[in-house]
Protein backbone atom coordinates (compact mmCIF):
# COMPACT_ATOMS: atom_id res chain seq x y z
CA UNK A 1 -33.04 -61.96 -18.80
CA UNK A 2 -32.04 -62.50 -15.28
CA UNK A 3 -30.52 -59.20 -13.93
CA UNK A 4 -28.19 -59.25 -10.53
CA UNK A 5 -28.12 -55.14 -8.99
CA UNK A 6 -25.28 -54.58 -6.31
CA UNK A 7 -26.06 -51.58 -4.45
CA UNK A 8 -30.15 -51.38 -5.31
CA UNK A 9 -30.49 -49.51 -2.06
CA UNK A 10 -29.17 -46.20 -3.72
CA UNK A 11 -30.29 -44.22 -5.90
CA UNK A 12 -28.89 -44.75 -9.19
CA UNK A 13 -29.14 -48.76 -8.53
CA UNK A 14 -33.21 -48.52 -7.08
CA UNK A 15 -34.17 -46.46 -11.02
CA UNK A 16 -31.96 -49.36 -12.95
CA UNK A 17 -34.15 -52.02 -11.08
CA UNK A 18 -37.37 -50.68 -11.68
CA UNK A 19 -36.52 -49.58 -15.03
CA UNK A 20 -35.50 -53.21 -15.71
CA UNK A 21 -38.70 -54.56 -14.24
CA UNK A 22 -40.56 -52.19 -16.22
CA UNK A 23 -39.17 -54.40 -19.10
CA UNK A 24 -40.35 -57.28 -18.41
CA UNK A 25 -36.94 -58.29 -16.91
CA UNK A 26 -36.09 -61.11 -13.58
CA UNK A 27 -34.37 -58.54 -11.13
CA UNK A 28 -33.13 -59.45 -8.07
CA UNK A 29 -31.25 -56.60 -6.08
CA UNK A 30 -28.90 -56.90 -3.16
CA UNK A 31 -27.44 -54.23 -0.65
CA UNK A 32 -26.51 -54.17 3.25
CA UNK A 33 -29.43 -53.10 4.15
CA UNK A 34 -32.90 -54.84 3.13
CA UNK A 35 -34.77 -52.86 0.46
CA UNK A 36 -38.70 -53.23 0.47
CA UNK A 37 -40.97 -54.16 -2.14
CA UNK A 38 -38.17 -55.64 -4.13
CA UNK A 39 -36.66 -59.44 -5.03
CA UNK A 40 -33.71 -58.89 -2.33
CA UNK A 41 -30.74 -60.50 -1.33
CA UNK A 42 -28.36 -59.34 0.94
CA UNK A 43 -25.01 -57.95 0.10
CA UNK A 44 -21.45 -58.55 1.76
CA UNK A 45 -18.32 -57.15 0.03
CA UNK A 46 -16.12 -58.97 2.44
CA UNK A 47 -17.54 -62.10 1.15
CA UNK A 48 -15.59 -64.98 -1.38
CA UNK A 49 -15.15 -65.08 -5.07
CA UNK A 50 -16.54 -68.71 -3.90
CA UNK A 51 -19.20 -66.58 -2.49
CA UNK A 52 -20.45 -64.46 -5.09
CA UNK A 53 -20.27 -67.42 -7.32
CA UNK A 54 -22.73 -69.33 -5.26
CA UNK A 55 -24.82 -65.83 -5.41
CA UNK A 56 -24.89 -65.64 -9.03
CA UNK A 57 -26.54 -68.45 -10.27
CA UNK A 58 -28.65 -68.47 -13.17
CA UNK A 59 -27.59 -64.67 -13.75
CA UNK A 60 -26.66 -62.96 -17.23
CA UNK A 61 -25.75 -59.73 -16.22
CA UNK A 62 -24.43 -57.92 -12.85
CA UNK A 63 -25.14 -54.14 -13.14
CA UNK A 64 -22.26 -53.07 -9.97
CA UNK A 65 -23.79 -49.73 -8.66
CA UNK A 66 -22.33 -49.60 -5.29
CA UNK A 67 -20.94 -46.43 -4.14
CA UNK A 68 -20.21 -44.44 -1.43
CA UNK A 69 -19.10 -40.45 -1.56
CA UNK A 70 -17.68 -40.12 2.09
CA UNK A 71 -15.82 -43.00 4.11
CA UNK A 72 -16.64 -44.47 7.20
CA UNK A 73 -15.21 -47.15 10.04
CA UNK A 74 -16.76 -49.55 8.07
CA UNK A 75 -17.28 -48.73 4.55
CA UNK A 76 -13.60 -47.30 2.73
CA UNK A 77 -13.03 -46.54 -0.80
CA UNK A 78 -10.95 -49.28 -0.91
CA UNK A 79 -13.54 -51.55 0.38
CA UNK A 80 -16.58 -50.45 -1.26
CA UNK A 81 -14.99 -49.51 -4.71
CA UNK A 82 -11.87 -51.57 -4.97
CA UNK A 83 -11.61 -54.80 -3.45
CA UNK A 84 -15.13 -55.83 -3.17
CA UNK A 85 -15.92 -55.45 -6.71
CA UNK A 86 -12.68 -57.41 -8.27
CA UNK A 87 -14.28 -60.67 -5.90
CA UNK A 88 -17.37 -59.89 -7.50
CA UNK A 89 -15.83 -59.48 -10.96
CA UNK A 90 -13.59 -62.97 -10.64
CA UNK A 91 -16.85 -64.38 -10.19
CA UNK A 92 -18.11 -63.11 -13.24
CA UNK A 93 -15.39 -64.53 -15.28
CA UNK A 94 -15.58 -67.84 -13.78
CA UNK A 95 -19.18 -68.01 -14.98
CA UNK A 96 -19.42 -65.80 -18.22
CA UNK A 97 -21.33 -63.46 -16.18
CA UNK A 98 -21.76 -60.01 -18.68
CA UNK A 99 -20.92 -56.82 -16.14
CA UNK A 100 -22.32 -53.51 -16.15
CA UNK A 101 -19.87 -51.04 -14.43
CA UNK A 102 -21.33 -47.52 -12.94
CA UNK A 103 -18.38 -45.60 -12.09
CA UNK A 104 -18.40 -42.56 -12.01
CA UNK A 105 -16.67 -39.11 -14.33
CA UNK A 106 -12.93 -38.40 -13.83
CA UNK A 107 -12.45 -42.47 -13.11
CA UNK A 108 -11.11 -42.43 -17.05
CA UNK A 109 -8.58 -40.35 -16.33
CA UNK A 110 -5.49 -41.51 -16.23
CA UNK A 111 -4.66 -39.95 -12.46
CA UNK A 112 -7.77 -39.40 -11.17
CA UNK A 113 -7.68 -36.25 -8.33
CA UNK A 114 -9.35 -37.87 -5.30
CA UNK A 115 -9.27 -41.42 -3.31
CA UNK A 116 -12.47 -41.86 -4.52
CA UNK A 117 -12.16 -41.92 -7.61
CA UNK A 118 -8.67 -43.33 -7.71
CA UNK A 119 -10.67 -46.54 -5.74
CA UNK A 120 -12.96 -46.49 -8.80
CA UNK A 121 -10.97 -46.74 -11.29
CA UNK A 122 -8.67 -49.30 -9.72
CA UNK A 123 -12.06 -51.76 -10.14
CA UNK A 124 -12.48 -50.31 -13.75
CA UNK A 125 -8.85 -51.28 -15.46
CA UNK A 126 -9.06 -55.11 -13.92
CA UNK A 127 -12.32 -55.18 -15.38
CA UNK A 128 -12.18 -53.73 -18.92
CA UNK A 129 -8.28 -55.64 -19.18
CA UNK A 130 -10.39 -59.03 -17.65
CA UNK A 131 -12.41 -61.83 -20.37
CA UNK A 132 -15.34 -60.67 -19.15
CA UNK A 133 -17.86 -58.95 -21.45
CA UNK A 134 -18.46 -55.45 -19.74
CA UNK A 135 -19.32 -51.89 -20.71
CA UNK A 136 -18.37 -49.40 -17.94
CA UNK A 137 -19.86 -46.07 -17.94
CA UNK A 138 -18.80 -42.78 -16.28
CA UNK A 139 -21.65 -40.68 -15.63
CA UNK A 140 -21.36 -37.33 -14.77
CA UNK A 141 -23.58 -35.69 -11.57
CA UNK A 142 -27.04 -37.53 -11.39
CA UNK A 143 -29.69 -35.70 -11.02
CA UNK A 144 -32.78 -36.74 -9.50
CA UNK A 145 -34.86 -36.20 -6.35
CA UNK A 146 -33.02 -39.14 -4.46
CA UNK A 147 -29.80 -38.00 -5.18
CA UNK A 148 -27.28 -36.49 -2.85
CA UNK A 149 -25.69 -33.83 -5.34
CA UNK A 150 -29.27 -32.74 -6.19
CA UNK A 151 -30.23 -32.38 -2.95
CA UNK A 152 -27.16 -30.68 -2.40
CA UNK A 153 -27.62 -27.95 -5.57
CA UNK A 154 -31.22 -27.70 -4.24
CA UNK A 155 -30.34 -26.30 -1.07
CA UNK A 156 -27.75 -24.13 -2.61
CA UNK A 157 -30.49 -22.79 -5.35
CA UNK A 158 -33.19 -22.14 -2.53
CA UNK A 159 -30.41 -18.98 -1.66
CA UNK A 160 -31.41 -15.39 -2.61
CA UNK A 161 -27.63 -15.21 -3.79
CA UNK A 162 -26.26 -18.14 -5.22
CA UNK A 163 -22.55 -18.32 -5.16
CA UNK A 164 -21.01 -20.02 -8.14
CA UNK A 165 -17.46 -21.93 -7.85
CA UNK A 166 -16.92 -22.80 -10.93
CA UNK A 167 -17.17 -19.28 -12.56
CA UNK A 168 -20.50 -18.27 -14.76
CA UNK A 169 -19.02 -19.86 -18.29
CA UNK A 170 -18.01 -23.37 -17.37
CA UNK A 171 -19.98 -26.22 -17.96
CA UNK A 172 -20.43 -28.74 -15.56
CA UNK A 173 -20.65 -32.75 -16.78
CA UNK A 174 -24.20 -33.57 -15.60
CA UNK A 175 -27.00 -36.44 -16.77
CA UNK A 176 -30.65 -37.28 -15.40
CA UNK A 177 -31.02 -40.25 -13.40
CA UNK A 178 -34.00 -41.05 -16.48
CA UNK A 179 -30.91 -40.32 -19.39
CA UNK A 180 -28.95 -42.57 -16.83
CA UNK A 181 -31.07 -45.17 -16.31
CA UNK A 182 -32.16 -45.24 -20.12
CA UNK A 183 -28.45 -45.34 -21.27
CA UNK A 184 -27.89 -48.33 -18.82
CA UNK A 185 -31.56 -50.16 -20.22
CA UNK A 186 -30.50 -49.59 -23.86
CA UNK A 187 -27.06 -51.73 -23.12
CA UNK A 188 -29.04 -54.29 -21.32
CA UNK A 189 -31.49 -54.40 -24.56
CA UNK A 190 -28.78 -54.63 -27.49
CA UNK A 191 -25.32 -55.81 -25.94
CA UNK A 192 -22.67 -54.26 -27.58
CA UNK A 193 -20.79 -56.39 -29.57
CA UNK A 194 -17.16 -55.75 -27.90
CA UNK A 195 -16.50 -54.14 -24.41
CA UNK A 196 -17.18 -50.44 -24.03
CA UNK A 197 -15.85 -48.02 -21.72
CA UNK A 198 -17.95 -44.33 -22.37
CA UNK A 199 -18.25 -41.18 -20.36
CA UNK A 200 -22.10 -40.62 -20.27
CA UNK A 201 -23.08 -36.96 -19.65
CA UNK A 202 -25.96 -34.32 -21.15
CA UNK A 203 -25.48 -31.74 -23.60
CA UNK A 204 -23.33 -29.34 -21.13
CA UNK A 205 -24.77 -26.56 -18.82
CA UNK A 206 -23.41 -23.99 -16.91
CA UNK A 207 -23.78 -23.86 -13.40
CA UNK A 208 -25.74 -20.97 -13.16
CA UNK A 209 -28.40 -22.40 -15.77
CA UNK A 210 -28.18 -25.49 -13.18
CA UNK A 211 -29.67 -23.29 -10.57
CA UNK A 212 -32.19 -21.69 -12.46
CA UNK A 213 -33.81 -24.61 -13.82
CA UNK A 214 -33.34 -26.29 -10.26
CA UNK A 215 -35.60 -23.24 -8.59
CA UNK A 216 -38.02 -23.74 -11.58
CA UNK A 217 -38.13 -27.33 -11.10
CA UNK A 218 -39.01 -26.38 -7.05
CA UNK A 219 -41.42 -23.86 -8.33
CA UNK A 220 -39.20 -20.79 -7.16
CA UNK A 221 -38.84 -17.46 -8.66
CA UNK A 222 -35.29 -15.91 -9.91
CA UNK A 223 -32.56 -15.57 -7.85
CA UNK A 224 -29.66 -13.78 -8.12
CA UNK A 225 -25.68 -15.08 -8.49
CA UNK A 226 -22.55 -14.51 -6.94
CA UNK A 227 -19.11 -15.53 -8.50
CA UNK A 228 -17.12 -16.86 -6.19
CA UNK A 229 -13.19 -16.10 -6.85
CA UNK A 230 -11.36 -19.56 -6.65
CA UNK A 231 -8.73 -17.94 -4.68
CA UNK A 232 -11.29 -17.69 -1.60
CA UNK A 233 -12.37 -21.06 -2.14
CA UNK A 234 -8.73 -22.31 -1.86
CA UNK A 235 -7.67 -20.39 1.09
CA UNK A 236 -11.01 -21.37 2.59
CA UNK A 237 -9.81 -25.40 2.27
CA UNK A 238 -6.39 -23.99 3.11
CA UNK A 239 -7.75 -22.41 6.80
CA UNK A 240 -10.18 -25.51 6.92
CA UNK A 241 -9.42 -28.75 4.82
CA UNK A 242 -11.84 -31.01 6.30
CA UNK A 243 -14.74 -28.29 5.71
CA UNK A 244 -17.80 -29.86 4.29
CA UNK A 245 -21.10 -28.58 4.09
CA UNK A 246 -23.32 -31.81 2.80
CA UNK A 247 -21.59 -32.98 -0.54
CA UNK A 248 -19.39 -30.35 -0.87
CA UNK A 249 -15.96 -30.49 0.66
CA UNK A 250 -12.45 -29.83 -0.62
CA UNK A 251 -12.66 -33.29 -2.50
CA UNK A 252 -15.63 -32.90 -4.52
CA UNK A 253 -14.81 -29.32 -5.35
CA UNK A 254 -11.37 -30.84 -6.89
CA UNK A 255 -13.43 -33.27 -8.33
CA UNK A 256 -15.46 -31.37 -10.35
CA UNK A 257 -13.24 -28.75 -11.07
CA UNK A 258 -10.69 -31.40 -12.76
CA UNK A 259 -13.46 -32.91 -14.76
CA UNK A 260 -15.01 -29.21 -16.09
CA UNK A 261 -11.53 -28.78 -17.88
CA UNK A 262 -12.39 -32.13 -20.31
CA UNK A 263 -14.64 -31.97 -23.28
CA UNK A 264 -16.82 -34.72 -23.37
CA UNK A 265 -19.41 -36.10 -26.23
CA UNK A 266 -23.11 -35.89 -24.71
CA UNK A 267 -24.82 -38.74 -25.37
CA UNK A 268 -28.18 -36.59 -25.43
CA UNK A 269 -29.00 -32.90 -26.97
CA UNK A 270 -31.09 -32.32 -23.88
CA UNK A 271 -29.90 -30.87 -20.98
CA UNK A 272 -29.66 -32.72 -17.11
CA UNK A 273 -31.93 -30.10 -15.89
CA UNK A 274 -33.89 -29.81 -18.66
CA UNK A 275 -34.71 -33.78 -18.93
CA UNK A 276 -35.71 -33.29 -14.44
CA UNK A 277 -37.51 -30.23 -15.54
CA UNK A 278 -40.27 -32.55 -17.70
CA UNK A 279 -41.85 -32.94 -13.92
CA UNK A 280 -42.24 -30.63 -11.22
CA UNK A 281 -40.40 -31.41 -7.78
CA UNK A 282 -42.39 -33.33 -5.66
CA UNK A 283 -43.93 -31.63 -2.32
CA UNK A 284 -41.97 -34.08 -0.30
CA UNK A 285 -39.11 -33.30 -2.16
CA UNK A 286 -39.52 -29.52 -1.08
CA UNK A 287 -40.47 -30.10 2.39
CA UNK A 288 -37.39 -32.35 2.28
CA UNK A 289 -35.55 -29.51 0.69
CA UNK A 290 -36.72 -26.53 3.09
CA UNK A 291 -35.84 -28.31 6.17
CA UNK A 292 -32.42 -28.94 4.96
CA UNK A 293 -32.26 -25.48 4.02
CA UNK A 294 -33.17 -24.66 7.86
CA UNK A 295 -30.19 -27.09 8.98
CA UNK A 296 -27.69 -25.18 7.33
CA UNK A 297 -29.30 -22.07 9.02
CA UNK A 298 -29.07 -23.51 12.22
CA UNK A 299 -25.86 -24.60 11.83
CA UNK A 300 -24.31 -21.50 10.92
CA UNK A 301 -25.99 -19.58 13.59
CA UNK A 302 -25.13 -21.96 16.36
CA UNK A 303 -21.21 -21.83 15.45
CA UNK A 304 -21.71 -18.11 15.29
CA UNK A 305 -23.00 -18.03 18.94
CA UNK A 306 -20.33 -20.08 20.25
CA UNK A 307 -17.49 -18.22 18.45
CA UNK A 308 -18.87 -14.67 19.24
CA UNK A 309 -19.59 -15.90 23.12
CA UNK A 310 -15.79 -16.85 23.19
CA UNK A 311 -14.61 -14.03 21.55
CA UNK A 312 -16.71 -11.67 23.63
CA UNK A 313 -15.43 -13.02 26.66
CA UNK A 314 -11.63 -12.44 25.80
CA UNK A 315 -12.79 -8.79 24.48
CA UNK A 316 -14.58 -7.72 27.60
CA UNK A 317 -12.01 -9.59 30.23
CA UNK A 318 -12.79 -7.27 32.94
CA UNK A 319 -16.40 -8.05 32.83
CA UNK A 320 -15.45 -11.33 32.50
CA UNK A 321 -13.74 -11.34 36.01
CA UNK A 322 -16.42 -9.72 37.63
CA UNK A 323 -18.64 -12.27 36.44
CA UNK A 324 -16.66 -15.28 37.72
CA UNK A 325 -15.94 -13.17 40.82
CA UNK A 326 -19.00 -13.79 41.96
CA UNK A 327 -18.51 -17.47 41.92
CA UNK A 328 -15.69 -17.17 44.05
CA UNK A 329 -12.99 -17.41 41.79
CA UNK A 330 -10.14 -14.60 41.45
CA UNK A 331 -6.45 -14.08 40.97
CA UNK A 332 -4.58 -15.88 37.94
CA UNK A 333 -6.40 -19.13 38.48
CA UNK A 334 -9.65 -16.77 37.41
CA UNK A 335 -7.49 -15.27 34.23
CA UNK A 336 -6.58 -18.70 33.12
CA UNK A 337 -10.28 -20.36 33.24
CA UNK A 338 -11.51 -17.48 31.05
CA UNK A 339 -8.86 -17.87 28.65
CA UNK A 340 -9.28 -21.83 28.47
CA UNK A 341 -13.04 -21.01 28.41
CA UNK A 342 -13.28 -18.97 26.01
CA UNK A 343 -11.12 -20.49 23.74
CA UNK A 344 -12.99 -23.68 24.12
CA UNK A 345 -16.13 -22.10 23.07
CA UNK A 346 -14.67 -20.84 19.94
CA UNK A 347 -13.34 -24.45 19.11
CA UNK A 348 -16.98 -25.89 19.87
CA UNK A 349 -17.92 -22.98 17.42
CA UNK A 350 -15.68 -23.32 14.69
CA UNK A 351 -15.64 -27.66 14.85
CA UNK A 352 -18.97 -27.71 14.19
CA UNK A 353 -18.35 -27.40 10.53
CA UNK A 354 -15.79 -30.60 10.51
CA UNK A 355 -18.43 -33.13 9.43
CA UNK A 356 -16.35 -36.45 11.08
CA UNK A 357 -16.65 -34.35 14.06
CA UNK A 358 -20.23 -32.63 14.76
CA UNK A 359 -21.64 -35.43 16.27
CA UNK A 360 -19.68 -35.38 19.13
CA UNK A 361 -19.09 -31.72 19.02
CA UNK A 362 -22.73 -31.18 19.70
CA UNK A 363 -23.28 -33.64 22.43
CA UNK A 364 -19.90 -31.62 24.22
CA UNK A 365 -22.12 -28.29 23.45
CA UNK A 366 -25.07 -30.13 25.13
CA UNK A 367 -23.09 -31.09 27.84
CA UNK A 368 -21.26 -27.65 28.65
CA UNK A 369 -24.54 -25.66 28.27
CA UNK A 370 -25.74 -27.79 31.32
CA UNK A 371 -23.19 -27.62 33.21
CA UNK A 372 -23.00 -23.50 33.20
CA UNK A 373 -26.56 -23.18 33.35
CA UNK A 374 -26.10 -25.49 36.56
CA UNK A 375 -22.92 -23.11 37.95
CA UNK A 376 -24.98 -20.26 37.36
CA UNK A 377 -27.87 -21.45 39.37
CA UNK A 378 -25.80 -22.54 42.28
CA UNK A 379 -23.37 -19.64 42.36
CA UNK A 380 -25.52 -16.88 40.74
CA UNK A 381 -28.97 -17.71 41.08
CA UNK A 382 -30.18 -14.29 40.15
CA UNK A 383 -28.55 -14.65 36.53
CA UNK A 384 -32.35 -16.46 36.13
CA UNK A 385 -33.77 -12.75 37.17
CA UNK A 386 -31.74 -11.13 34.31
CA UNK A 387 -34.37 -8.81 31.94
CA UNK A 388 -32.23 -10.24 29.30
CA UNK A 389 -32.87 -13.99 30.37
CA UNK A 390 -29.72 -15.28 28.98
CA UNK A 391 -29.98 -18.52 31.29
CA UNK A 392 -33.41 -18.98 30.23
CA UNK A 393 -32.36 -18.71 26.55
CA UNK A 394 -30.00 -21.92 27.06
CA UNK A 395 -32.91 -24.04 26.84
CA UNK A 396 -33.70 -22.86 23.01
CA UNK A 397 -29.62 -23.72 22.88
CA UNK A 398 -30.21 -27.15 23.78
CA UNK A 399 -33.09 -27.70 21.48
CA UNK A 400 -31.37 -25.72 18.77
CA UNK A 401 -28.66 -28.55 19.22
CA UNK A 402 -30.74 -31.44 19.36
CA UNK A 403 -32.50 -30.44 16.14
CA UNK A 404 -28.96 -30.87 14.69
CA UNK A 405 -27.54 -33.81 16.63
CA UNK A 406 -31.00 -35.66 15.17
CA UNK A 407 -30.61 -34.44 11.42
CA UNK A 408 -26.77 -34.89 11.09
CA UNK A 409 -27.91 -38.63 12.05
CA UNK A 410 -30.18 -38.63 9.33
């Protein structure tokens, strides 16, 4: 059968491929970006119905398992989930194309909470009330070494504490990529006989028996858990809305709080964790896992410095004018740069979590770290004397901020 895969660069469409390969099927995948080692074809969401139609020659089925969990200049909900896919599905219509449809969980609702998922199921309703044979299935949170969320909960389970959100009894809706990917095989295999619209999640888990399995899987020992009241995590969002530490910001935590009210039928008595725990986190994976950890380390202690430096300076004030004395600088005009100083530095501090925003907050904390280091050695050259060596310490602040600058690229 000759198998069409938009979005084969992520995770969830790279397992369908080789899973199809594996039987026996003609696969071609397409994306932005080239994928190696694969039949590829490139992918353009702004492109034609005319366009795709041209692109789907000689195909039986389109498995659409594009998807993106944050926005970006050039990739929106809209975009990615929305308007791209109905091209794709006209298409499909036009030639009696069958359509597989990975959504994602909360999509079936009938208001979904978030923009992404509203985007999602926007594509899903003008396909399942379309003539086109389709089955569109809502997973639940993938798990898998490739995965974002998993990578995510890893991090999260490598704590000593592990705080829990969702409060020790609920169940979260979770699946293994391999459940996944063998649900999506099995529809491929025997097409059902009229269209088909299914929630596809493991037999529920908890998520503190999430994180346990997840530090077995990584070959850790127990940990110990934290509940987390959900009043803190709402005023938390409340003081900062665009939080977001990797995958989980105010939107996801909606997300998945909406969807652990519903009771949905597993389509497997074996749990998500229990299906990743059949083998053992790769070494990669763990390097991958431990370096993120150290990110989130760094992160925190980096906003810490600038906060407490800025905070330090409006506590000690006098000291503070002594200091900038010494560069010449007195009266109210000297009063007024330490305010506007210091409140900068907690800003720097405290911005650093905004996600849309670190990049350049960094490369401002680069920047201002020079240029004091540079006042100090024209004004106060002896600073470099100090037993304490703060100036000298700047350097390690500059690498400390590079590290990040580099991995929030990645």
């Amino acid at each position: 059968m000759n198998i069409l895969i938009v979005g084969v660069s992520g995770f969830i469409g790279r397992h369908i491929y080789d899973a199809l390969i594996h039987k026996g099927h003609h696969v071609i995948g397409c994306s932005r970006r080239e994928v190696a080692n694969i039949n590829w074809q490139k992918l353009d969401f702004n492109q034609s119905t005319e366009d795709w139609q041209q692109q789907l020659s000689n195909i039986d089925i389109v498995i659409n398992a594009v998807g993106i969990y944050q926005q970006s200049a050039s990739q929106s909900f809209s975009l990615v989930h929305d308007m791209g896919p109905k091209k794709l599905f006209a298409a499909c219509e036009k030639l009696a194309v069958k359509v597989i449809q990975i959504s994602a969980i909360g999509a079936e609702q009938e208001q979904p909470v978030t923009e992404f998922l509203r985007s999602k199921r926007n594509a899903d309703q003008v396909l399942l009330e379309s003539d086109v044979p389709n089955v569109v299935l809502y997973p639940g949170i993938v798990l898998g070494e490739e995965g974002r969320s998993t990578r995510q909960l890893s991090v999260l389970a490598r704590l000593v504490c592990m705080p829990l959100v969702f409060g020790r009894d609920k169940a979260l809706p979770m699946i293994s990529i391999d459940q996944l990917t063998q649900r999506v095989v099995e529809n491929v295999q025997q097409w059902p006989t009229s269209k088909r619209a299914q929630v596809v999640v493991a037999k529920p888990e908890t998520m503190e028996a999430l994180l346990k399995n997840l530090r077995r899987w990584m070959g850790l020992g127990k940990g110990q858990f934290i509940a987390v009241p959900k009043s803190i995590i709402n005023f938390m969002f409340w003081l900062f809305p665009a939080l977001s530490v990797g995958a989980f910001n105010k939107q996801s935590i909606e997300m998945l709080s909406s969807t652990s009210k519903t009771e949905y039928v597993p389509v497997s008595d074996e749990t998500a964790s229990a299906s990743l725990l059949k083998n053992k986190a790769s070494t990669r994976f763990n390097k991958a896992m431990q370096l993120r950890f150290l990110f989130y380390i760094n992160l925190m202690v980096l906003s810490f410095i600038w906060v407490a430096s800025g905070l330090v300076s409006l506590i000690n004030f006098e000291q503070s004018r002594e200091l900038i004395a010494l560069m010449g600088v007195n009266g109210h005009f000297a009063d007024a740069l330490i305010v506007v100083a210091s409140i900068g530095d907690i800003l720097l501090g405290v911005l650093l979590c905004v996600p849309t925003l670190r990049r350049w907050v960094i490369i401002i904390q680069i920047s201002a770290i020079a240029i004091y280091s540079l006042i100090i050695t024209i004004f106060v050259p002896l600073f470099w004397l100090h037993p304490f060596a703060p100036v000298i310490k700047n350097g390690a602040m500059i690498v400390l901020a590079l590290y990040l600058l580099i991995e929030e690229k990645e």
